[in-house]
C-alpha atoms as a PDB file:
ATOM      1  CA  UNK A   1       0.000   0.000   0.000  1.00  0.00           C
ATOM      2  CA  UNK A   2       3.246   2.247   0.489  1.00  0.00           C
ATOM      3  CA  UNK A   3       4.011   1.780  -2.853  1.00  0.00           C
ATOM      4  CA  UNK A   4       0.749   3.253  -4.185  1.00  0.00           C
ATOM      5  CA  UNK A   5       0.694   6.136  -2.002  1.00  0.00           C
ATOM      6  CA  UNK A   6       4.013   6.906  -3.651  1.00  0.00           C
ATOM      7  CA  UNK A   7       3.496   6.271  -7.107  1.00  0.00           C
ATOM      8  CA  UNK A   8      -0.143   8.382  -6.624  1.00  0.00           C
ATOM      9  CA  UNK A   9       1.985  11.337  -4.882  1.00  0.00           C
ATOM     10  CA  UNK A  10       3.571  12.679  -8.175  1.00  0.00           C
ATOM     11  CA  UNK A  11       1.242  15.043 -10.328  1.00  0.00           C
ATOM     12  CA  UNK A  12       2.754  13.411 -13.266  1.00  0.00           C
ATOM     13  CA  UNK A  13       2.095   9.421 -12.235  1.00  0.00           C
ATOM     14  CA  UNK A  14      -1.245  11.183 -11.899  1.00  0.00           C
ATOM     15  CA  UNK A  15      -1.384  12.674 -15.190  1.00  0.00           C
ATOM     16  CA  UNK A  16       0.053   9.301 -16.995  1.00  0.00           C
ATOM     17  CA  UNK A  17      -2.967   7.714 -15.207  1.00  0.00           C
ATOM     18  CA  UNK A  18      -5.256  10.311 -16.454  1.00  0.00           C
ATOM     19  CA  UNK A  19      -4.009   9.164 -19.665  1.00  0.00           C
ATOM     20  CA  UNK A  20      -4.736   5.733 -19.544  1.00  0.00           C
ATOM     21  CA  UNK A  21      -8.336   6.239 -18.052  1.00  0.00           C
ATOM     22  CA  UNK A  22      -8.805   8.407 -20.800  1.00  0.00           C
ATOM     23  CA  UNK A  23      -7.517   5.600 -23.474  1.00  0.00           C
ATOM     24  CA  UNK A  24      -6.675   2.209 -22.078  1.00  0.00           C
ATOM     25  CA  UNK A  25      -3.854   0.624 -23.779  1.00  0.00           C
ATOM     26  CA  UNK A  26      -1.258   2.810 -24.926  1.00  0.00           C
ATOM     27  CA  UNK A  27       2.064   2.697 -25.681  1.00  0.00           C
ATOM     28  CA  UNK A  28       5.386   4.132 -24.539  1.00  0.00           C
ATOM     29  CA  UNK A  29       5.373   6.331 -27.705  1.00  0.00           C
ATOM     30  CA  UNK A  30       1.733   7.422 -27.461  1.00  0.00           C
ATOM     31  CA  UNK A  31       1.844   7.832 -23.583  1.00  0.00           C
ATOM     32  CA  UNK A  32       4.705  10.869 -24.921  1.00  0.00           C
ATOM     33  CA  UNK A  33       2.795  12.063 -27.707  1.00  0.00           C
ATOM     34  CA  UNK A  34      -0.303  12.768 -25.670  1.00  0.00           C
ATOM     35  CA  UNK A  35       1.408  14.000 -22.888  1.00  0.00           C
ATOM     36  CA  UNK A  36       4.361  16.099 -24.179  1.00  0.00           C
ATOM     37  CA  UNK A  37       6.844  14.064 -22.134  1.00  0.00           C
ATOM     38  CA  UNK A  38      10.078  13.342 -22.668  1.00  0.00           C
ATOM     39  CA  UNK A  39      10.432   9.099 -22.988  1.00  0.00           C
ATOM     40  CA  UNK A  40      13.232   8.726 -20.806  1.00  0.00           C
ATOM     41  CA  UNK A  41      10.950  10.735 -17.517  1.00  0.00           C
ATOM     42  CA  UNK A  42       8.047   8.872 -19.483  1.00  0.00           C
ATOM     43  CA  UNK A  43       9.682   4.959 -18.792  1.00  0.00           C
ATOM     44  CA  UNK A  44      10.751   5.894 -15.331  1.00  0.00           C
ATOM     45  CA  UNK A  45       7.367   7.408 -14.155  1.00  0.00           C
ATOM     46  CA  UNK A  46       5.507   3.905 -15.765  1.00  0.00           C
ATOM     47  CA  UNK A  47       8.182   1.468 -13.821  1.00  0.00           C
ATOM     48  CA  UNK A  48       7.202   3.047 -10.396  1.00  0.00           C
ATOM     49  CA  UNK A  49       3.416   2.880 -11.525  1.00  0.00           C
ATOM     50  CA  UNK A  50       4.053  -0.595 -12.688  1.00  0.00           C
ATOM     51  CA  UNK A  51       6.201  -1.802  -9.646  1.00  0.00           C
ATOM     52  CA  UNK A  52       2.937  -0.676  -7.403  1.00  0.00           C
ATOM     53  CA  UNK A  53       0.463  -2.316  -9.818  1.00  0.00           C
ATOM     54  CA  UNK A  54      -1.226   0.627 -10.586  1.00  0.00           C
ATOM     55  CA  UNK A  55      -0.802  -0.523 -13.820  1.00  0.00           C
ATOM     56  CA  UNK A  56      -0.167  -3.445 -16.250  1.00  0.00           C
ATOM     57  CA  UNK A  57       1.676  -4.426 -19.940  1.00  0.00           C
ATOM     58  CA  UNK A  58       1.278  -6.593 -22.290  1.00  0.00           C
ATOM     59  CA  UNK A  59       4.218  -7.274 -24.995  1.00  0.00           C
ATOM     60  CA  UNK A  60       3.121  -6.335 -28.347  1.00  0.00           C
ATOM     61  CA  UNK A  61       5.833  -6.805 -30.842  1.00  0.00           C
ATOM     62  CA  UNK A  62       9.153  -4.680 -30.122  1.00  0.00           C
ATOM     63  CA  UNK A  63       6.823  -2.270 -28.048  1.00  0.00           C
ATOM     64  CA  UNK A  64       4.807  -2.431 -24.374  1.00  0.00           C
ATOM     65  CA  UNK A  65       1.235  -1.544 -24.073  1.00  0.00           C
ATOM     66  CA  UNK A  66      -0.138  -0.151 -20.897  1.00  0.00           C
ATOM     67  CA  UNK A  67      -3.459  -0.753 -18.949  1.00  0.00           C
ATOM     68  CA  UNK A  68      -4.829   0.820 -16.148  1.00  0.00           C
ATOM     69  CA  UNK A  69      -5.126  -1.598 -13.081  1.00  0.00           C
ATOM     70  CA  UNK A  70      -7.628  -0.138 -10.960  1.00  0.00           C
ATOM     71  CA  UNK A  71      -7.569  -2.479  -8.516  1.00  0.00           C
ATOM     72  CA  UNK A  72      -4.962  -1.427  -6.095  1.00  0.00           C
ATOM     73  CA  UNK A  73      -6.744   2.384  -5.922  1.00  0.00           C
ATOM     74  CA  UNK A  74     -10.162   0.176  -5.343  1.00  0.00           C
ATOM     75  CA  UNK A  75      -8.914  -1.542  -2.433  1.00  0.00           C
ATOM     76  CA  UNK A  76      -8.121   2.184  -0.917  1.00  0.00           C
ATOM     77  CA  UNK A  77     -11.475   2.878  -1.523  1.00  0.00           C
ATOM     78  CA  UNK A  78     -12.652  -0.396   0.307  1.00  0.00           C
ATOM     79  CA  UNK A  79     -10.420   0.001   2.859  1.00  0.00           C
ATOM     80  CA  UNK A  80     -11.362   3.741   3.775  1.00  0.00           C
ATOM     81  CA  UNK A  81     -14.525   4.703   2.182  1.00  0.00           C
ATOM     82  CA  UNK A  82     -17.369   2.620   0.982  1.00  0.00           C
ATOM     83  CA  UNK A  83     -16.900  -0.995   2.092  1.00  0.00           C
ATOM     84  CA  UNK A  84     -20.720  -1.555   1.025  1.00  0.00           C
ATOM     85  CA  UNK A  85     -19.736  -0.662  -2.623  1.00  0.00           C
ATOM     86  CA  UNK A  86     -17.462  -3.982  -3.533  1.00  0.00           C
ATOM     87  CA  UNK A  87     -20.523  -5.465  -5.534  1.00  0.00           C
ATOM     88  CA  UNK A  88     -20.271  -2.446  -7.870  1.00  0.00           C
ATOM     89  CA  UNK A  89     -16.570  -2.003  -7.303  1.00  0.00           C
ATOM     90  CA  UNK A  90     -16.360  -5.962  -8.753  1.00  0.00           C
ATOM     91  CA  UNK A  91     -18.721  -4.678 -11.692  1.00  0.00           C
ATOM     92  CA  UNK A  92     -16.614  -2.283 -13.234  1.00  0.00           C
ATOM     93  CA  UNK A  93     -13.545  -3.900 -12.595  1.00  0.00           C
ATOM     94  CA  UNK A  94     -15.456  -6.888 -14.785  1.00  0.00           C
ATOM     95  CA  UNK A  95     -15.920  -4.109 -17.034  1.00  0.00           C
ATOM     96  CA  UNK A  96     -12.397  -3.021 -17.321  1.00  0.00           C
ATOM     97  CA  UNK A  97     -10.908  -6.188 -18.289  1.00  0.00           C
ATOM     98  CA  UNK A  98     -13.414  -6.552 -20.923  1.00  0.00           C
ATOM     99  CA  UNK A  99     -12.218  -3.620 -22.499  1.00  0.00           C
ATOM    100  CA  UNK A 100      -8.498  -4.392 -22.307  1.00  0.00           C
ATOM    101  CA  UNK A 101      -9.810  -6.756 -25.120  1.00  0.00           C
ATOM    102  CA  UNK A 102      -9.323  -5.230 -28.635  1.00  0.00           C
ATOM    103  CA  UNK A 103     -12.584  -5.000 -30.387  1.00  0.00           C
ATOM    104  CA  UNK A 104     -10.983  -6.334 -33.806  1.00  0.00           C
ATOM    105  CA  UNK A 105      -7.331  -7.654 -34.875  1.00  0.00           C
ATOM    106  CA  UNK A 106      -6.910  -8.705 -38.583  1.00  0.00           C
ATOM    107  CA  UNK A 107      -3.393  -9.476 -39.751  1.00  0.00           C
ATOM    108  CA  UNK A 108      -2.054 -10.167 -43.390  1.00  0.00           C
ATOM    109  CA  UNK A 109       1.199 -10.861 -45.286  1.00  0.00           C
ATOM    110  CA  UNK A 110       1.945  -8.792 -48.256  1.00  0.00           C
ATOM    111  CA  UNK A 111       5.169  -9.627 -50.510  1.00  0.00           C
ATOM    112  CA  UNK A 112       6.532  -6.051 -50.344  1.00  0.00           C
ATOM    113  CA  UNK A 113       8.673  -3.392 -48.445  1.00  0.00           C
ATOM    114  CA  UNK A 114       7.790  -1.134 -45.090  1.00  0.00           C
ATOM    115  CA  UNK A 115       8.141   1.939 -47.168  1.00  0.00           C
ATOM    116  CA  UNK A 116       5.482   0.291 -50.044  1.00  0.00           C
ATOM    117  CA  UNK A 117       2.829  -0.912 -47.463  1.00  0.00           C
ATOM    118  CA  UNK A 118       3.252   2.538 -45.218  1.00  0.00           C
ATOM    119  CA  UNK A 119       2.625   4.205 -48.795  1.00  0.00           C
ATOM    120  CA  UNK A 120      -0.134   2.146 -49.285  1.00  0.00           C
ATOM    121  CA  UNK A 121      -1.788   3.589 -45.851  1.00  0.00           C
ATOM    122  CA  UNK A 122      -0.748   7.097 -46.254  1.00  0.00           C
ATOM    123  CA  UNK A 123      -0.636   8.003 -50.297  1.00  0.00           C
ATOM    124  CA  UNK A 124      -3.908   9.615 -51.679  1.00  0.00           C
ATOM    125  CA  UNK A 125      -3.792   8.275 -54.809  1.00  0.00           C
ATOM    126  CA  UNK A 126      -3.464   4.501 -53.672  1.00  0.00           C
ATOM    127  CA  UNK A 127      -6.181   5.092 -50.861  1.00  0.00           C
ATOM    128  CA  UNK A 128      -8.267   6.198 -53.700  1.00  0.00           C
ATOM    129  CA  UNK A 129      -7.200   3.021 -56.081  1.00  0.00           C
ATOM    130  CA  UNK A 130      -7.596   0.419 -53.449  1.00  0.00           C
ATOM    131  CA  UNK A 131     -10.229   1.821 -51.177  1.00  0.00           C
ATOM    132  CA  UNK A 132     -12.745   4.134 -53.288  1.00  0.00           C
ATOM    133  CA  UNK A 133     -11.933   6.859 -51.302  1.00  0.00           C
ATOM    134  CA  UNK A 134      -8.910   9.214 -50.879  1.00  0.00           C
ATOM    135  CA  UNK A 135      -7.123   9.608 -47.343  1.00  0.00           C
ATOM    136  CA  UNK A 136      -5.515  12.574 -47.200  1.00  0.00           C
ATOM    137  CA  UNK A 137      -3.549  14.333 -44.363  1.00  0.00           C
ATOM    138  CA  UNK A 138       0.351  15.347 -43.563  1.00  0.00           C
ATOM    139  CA  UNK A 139       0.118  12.801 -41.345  1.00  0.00           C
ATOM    140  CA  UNK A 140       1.434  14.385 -38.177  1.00  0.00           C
ATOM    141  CA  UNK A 141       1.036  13.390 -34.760  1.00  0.00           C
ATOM    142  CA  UNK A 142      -2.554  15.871 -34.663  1.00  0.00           C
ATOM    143  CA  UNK A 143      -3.207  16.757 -36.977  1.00  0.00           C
ATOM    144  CA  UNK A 144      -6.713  15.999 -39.217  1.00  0.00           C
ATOM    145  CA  UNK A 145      -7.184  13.380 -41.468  1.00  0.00           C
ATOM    146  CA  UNK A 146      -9.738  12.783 -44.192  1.00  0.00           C
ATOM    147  CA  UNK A 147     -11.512   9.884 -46.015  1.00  0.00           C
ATOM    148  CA  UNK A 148     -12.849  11.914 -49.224  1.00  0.00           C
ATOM    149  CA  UNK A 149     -14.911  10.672 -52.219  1.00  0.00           C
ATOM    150  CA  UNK A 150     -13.173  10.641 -55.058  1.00  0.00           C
ATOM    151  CA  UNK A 151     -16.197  12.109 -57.262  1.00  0.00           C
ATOM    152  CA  UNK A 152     -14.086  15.537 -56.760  1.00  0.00           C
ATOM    153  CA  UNK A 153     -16.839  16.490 -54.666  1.00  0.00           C
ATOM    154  CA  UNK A 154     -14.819  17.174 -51.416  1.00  0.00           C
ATOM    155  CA  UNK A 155     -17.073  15.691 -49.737  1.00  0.00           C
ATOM    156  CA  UNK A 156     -15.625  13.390 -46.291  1.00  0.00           C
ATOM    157  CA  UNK A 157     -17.363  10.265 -45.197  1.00  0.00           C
ATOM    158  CA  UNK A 158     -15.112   9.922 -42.243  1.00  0.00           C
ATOM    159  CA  UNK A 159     -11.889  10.594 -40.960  1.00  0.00           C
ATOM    160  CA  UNK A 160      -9.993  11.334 -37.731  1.00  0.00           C
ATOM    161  CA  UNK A 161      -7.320  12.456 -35.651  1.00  0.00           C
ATOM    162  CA  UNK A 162      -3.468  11.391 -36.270  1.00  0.00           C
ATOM    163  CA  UNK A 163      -2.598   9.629 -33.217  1.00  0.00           C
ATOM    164  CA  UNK A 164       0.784   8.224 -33.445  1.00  0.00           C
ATOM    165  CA  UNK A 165       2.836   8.276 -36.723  1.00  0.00           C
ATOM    166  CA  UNK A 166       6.329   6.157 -37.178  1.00  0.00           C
ATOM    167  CA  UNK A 167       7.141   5.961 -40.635  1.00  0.00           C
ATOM    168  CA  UNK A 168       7.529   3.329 -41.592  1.00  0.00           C
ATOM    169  CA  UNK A 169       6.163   0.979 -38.984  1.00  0.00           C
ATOM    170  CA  UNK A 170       3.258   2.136 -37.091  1.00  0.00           C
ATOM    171  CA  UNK A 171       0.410   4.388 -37.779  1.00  0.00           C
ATOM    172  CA  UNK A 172      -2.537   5.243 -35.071  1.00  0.00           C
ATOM    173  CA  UNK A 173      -5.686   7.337 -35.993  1.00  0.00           C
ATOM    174  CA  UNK A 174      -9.296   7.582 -34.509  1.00  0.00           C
ATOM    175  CA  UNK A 175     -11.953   6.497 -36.846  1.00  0.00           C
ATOM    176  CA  UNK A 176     -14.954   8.342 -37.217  1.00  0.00           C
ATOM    177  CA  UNK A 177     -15.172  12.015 -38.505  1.00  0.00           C
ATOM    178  CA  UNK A 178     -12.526  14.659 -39.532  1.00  0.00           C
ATOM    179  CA  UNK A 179     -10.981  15.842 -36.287  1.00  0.00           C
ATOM    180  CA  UNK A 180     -13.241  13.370 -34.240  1.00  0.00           C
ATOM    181  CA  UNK A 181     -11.354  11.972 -31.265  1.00  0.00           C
ATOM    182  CA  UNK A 182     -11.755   9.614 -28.774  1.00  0.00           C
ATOM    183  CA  UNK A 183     -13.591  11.606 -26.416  1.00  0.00           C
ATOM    184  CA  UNK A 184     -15.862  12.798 -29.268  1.00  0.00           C
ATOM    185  CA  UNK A 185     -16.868   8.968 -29.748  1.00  0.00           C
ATOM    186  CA  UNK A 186     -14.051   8.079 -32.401  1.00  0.00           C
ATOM    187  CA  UNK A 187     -12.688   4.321 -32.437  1.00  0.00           C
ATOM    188  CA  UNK A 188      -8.858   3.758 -32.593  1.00  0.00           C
ATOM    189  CA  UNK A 189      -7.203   2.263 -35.821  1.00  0.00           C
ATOM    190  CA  UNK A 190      -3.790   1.012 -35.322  1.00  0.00           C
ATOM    191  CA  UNK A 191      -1.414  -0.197 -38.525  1.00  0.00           C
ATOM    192  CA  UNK A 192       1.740  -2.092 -37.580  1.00  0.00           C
ATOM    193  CA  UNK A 193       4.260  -2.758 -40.623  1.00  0.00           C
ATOM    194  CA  UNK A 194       6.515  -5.352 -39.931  1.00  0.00           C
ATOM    195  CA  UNK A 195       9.382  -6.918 -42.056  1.00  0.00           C
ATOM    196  CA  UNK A 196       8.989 -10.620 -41.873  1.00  0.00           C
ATOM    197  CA  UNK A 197      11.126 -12.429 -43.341  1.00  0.00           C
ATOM    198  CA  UNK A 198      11.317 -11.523 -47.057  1.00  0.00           C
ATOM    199  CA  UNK A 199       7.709  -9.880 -46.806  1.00  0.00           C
ATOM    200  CA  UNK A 200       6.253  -7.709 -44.666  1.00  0.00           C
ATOM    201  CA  UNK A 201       3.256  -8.385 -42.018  1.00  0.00           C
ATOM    202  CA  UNK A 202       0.820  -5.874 -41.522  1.00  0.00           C
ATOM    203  CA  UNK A 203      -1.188  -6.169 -38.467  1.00  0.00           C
ATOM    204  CA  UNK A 204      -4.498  -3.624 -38.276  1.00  0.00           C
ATOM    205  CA  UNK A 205      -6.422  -3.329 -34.614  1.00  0.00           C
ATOM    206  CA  UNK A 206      -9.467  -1.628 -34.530  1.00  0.00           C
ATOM    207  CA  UNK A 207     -10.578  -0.520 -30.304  1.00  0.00           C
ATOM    208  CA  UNK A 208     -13.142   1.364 -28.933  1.00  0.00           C
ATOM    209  CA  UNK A 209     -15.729   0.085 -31.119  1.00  0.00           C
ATOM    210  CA  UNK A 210     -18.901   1.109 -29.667  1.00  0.00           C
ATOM    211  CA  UNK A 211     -21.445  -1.857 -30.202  1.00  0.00           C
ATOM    212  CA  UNK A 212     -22.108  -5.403 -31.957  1.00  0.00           C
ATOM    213  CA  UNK A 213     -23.237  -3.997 -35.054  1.00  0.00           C
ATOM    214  CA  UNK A 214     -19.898  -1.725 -35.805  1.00  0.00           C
ATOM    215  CA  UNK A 215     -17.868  -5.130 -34.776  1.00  0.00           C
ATOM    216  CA  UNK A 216     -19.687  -7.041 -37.248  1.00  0.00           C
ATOM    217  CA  UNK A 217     -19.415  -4.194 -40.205  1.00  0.00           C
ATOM    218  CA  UNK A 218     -15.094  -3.896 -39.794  1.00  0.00           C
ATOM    219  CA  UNK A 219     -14.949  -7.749 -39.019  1.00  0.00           C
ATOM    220  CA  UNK A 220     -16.130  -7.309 -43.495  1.00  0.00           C
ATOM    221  CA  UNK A 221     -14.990  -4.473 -43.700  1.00  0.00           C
ATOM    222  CA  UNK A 222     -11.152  -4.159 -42.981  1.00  0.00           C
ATOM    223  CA  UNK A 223     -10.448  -7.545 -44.887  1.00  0.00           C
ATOM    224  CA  UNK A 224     -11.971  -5.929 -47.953  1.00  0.00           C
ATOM    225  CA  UNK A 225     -10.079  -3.025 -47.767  1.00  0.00           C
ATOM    226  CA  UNK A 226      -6.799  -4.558 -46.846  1.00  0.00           C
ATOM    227  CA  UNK A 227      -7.052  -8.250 -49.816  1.00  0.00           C
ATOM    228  CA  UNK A 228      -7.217  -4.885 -52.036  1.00  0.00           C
ATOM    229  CA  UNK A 229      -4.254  -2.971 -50.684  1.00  0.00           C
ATOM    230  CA  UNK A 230      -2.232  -6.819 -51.183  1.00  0.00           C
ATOM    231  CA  UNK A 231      -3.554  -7.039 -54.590  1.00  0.00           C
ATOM    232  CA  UNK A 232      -2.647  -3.715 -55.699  1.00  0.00           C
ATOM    233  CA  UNK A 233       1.064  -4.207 -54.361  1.00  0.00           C
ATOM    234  CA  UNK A 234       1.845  -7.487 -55.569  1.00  0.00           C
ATOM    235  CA  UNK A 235      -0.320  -7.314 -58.661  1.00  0.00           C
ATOM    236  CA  UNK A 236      -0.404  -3.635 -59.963  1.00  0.00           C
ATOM    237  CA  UNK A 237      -4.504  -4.170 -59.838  1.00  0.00           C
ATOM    238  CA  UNK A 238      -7.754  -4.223 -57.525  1.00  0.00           C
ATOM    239  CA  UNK A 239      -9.846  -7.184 -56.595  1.00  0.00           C
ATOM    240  CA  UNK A 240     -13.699  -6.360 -58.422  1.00  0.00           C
ATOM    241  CA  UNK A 241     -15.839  -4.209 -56.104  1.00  0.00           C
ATOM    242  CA  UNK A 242     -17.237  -5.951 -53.028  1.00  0.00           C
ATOM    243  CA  UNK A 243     -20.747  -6.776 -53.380  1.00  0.00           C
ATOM    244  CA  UNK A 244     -21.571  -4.731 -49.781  1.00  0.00           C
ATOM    245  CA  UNK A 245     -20.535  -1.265 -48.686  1.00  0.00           C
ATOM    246  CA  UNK A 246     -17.731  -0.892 -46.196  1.00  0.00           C
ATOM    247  CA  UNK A 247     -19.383   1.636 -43.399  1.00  0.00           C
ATOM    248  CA  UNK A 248     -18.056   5.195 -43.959  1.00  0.00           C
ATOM    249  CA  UNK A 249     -17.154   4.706 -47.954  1.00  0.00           C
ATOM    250  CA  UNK A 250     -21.100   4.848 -49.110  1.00  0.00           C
ATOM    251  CA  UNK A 251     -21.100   7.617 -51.753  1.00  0.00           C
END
């Protein structure tokens, strides 16, 4: 119980918890980006955090994603405050390891480079070739991204906020509107690019999804999208037009 005390004593353990209340599972990179902290004060706030179980990670890859554990800052509560409350308490905590989950993982093998596939996700032009619509944005930690018709209209049918961008490896956006974020309802789309052997893997994660309907559409959707993006890099061409409509791309 020290150990919490401690860790909850610094205004900026507080602030990297914030941060993870606000957006369960994040990385080192993210935790930074969101933050404005340097990585080096970043890593040693999240070991005392971690080393009082305030919170947890899970290995992805090369990189650690962290989770909230609200458990230890619970038992203060049970301890001090509202003993009567542990049926709710053991409700939400129910509900917090449910949404540790990700909503949707798809991953695929494409016989390319990391600079090809993170063209792929980030070029206009190929968006538009392999996806029907154009994704446009500089692609900055930020800054506004677009998913535009390509009937010259300039008209968006969704979009987002850049989250995290490492060129060429990892790209994180919210999914909804232009300039929607999490708080404003977005979901979270994550692209990992990954040399494999003579290929490359590309991994996509979709969180935050907000019910069983929008799980079924990108369970379709996002293997559409993404057989197209590996036929138009290994081939030169698209796959013929899906039969259904990929939500956000109607128009």
């Amino acid at each position: 119980m020290d150990r919490v005390f401690k860790a909850l004593a610094d205004p900026t353990r507080r602030r990297l918890l914030d941060s993870l209340r606000g957006r369960d599972g994040q990385t080192l990179g993210e935790l930074c980006a969101g933050l404005d902290m340097a990585r080096q004060s970043a890593t040693q706030h999240l070991g005392v955090l971690e080393e009082a179980n305030l919170i947890s990670t899970v290995r992805r890859g090369r990189e650690k994603v962290h989770y909230l554990n609200p458990v230890p800052i619970n038992e203060i509560r049970r301890r001090w405050i509202a003993a009567f409350d542990e049926p709710r308490l053991a409700v939400l905590e129910a509900i917090k390891e449910r949404a540790m989950v990700p909503d949707y993982v798809y991953v695929t093998y494409i016989r390319s480079t990391a600079e090809r596939v993170w063209a792929a996700l980030t070029d206009a032009d190929l968006t538009a070739a392999y996806w029907g619509h154009s994704n446009r944005s500089d692609w900055q930690p930020g800054s506004t991204w677009e998913h535009l018709r390509t009937d010259g209209s300039g008209i968006a049918d969704g979009g987002g906020v850049v989250v995290a961008s490492e060129p060429p490896r990892r790209l994180v956006i919210t999914f909804g509107m232009p300039g929607e974020r999490v708080a404003d309802g977005a979901s979270t789309v994550t692209f990992e690019v990954e040399p494999w052997q003579e290929i490359v893997r590309l991994t996509v994660t979709h969180t935050r999804l907000p019910s069983d309907e929008d799980r079924a559409a990108v369970s379709l959707g996002w293997p559409a999208v993404l057989a197209n993006l590996k036929s138009l890099l290994e081939t030169g061409e698209v796959l013929p037009q899906a039969p259904w409509e990929w939500p956000g791309t109607n128009g």
